[in-house]
N, C-alpha and C. Protein backbone atom coordinates (compact mmCIF):
# COMPACT_ATOMS: atom_id res chain seq x y z
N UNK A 1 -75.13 21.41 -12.86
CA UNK A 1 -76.08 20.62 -12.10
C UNK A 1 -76.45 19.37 -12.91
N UNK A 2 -76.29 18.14 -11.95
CA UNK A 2 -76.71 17.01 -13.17
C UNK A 2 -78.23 16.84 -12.46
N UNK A 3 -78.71 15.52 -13.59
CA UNK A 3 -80.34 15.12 -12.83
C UNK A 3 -80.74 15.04 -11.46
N UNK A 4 -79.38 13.93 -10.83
CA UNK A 4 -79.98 13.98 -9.58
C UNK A 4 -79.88 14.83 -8.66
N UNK A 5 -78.97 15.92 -8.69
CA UNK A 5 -79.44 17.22 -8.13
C UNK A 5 -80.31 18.53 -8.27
N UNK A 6 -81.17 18.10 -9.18
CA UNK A 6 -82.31 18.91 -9.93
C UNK A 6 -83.26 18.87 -8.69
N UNK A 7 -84.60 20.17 -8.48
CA UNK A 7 -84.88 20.46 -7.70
C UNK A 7 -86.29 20.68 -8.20
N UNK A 8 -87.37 19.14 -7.54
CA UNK A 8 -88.52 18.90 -8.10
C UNK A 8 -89.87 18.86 -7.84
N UNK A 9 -91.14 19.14 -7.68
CA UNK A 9 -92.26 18.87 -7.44
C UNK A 9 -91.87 17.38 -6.70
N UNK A 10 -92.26 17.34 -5.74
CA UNK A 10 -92.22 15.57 -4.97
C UNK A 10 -93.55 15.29 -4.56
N UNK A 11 -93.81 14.05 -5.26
CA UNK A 11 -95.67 13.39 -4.85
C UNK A 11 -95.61 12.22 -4.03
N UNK A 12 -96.07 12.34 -3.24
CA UNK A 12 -96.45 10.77 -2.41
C UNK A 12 -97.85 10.65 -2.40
N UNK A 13 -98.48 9.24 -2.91
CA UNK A 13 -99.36 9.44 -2.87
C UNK A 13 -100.09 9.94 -3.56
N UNK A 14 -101.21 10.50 -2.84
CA UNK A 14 -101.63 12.19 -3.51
C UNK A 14 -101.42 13.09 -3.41
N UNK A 15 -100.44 13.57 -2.41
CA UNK A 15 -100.05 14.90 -1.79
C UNK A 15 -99.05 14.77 -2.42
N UNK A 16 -99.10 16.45 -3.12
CA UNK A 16 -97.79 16.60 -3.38
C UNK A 16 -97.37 17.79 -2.35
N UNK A 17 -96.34 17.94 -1.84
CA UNK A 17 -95.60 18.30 -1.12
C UNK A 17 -95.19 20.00 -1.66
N UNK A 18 -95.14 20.65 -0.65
CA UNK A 18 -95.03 22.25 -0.95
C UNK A 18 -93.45 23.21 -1.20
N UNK A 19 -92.66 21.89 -1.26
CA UNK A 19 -91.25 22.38 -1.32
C UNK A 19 -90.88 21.51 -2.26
N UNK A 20 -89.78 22.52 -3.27
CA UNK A 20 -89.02 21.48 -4.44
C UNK A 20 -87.86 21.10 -3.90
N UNK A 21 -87.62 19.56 -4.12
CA UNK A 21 -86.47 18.93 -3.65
C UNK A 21 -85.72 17.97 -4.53
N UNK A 22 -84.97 18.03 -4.14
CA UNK A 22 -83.58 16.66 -5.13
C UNK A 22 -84.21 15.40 -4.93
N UNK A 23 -83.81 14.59 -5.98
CA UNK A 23 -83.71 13.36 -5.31
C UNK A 23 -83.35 12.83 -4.10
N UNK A 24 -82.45 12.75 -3.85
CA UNK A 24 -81.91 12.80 -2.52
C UNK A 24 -82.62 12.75 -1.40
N UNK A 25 -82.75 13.83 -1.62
CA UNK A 25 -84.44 14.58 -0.03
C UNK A 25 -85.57 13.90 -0.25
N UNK A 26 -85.79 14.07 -1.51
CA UNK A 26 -87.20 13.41 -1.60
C UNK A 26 -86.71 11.51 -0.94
N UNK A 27 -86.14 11.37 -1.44
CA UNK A 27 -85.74 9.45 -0.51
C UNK A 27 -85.67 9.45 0.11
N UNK A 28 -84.60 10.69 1.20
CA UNK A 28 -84.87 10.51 2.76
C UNK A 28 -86.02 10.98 3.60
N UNK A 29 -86.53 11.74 2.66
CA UNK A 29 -88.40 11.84 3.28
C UNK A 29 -88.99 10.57 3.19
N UNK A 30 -89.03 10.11 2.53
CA UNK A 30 -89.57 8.89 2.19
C UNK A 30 -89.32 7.56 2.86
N UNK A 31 -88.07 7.77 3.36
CA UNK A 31 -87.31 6.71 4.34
C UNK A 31 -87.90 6.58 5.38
N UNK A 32 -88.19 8.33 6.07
CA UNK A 32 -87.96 8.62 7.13
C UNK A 32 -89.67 8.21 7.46
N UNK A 33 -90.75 8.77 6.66
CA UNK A 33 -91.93 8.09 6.96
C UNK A 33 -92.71 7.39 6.14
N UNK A 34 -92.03 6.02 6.19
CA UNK A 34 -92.40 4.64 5.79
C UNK A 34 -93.59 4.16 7.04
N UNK A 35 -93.99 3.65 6.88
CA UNK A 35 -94.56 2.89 7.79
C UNK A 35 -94.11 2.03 8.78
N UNK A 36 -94.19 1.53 9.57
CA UNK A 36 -93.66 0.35 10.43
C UNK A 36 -93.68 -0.91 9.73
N UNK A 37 -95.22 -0.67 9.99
CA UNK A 37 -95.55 -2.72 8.98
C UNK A 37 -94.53 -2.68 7.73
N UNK A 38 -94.80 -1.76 6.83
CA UNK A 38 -94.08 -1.61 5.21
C UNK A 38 -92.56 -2.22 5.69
N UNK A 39 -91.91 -1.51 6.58
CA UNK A 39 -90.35 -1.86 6.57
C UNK A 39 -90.60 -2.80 7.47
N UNK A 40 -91.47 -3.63 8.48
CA UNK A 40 -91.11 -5.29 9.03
C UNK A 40 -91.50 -5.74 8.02
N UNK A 41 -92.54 -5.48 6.56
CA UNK A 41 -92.78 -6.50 5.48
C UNK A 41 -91.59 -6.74 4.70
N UNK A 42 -90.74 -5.87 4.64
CA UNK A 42 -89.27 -5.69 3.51
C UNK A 42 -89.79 -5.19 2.56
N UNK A 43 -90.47 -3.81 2.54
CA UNK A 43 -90.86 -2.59 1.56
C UNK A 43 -89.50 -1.45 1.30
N UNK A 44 -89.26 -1.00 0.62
CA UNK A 44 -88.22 0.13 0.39
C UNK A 44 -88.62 1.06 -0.11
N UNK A 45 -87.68 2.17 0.17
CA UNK A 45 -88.85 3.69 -0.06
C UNK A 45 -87.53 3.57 -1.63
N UNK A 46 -88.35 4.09 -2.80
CA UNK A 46 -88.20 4.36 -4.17
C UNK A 46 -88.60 5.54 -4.77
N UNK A 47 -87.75 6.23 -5.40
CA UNK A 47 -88.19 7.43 -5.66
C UNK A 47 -87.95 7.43 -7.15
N UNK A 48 -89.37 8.22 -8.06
CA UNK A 48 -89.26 7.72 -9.57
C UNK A 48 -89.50 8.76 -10.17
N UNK A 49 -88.75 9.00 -11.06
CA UNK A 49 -88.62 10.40 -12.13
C UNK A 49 -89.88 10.43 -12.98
N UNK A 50 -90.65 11.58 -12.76
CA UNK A 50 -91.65 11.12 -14.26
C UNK A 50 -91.24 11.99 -15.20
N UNK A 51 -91.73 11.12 -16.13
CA UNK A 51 -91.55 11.95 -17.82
C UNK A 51 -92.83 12.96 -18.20
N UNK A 52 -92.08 14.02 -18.86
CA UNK A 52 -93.24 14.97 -18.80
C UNK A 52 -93.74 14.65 -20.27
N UNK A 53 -93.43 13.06 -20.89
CA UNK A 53 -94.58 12.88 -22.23
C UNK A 53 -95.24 12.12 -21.34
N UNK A 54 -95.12 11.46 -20.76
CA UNK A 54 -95.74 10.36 -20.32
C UNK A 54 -96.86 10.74 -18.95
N UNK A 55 -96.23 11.31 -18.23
CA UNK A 55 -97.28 12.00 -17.31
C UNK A 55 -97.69 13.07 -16.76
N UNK A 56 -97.18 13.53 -17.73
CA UNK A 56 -97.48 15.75 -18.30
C UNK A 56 -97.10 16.06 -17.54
N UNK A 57 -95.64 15.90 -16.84
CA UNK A 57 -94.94 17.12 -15.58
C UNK A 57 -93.64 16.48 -15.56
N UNK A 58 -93.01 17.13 -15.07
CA UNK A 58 -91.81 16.77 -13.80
C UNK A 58 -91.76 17.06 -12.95
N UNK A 59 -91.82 15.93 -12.12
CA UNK A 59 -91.85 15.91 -10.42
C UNK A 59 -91.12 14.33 -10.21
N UNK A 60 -90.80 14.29 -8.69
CA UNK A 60 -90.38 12.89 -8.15
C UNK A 60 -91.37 11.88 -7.35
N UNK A 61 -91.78 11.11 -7.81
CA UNK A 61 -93.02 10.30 -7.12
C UNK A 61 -91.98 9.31 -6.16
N UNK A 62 -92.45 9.70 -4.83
CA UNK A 62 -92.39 8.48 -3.59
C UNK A 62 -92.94 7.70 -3.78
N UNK A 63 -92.79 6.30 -3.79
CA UNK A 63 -92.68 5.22 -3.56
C UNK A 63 -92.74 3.76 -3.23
N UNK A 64 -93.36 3.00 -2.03
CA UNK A 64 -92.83 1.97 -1.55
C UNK A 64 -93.29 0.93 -2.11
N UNK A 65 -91.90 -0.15 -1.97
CA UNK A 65 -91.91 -1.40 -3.24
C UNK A 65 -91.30 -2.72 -2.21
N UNK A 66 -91.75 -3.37 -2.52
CA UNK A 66 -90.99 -4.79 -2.00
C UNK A 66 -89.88 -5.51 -2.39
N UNK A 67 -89.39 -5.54 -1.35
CA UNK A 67 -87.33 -5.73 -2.21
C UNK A 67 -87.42 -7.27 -2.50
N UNK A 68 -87.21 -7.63 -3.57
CA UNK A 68 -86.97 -9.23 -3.46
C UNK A 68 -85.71 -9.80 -3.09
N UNK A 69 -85.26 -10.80 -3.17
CA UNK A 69 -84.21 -11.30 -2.97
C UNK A 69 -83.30 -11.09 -3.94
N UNK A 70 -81.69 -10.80 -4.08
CA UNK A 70 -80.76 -10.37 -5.20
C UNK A 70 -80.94 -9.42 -5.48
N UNK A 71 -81.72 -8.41 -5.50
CA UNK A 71 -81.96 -7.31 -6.02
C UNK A 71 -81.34 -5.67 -4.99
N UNK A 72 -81.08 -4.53 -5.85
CA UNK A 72 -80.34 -3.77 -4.53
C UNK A 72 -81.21 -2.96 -4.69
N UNK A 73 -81.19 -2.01 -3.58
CA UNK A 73 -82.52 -1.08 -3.35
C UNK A 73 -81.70 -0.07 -2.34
C-alpha cells in the first residue's frame, strides 16, 4: 500500500467525517459538495495530508482554494 491509498480520518471544516478514506474519496467527496458560488468563483476542492508533528494526527483535510492562472489543480 503506498500513501495515497492509505485509509484516513477526513476533516472538512469542522466535521470530521465517520468513515476512513483514501485520498482519492476524500477529493471526490469534496468535488462532489463544493458549493455552486465556490466553483462559478474558480475554487478547487484540495485535499491535504497532515503531519502528525505538526498537527497531532493523521487525517486528510478538505479543502477549497482558488486556482490561479498556470497553475494545475
Amino acid at each position: 500500500m503506498n500513501a495515497i491509498d492509505e485509509k484516513r480520518v477526513v476533516q472538512s471544516g469542522l466535521i470530521v467525517l465517520p468513515k476512513l478514506m483514501t485520498r482519492k474519496e476524500a477529493r471526490k467527496l469534496g468535488k462532489k459538495n463544493m458549493p455552486k458560488h465556490l466553483k462559478d468563483a474558480g475554487f478547487v476542492c484540495v485535499v491535504i495530508a497532515s503531519d502528525p508533528d505538526l498537527d497531532g494526527g493523521r487525517c486528510y483535510r478538505i479543502k477549497h482554494a482558488r486556482k490561479e492562472e498556470g497553475t494545475a489543480a
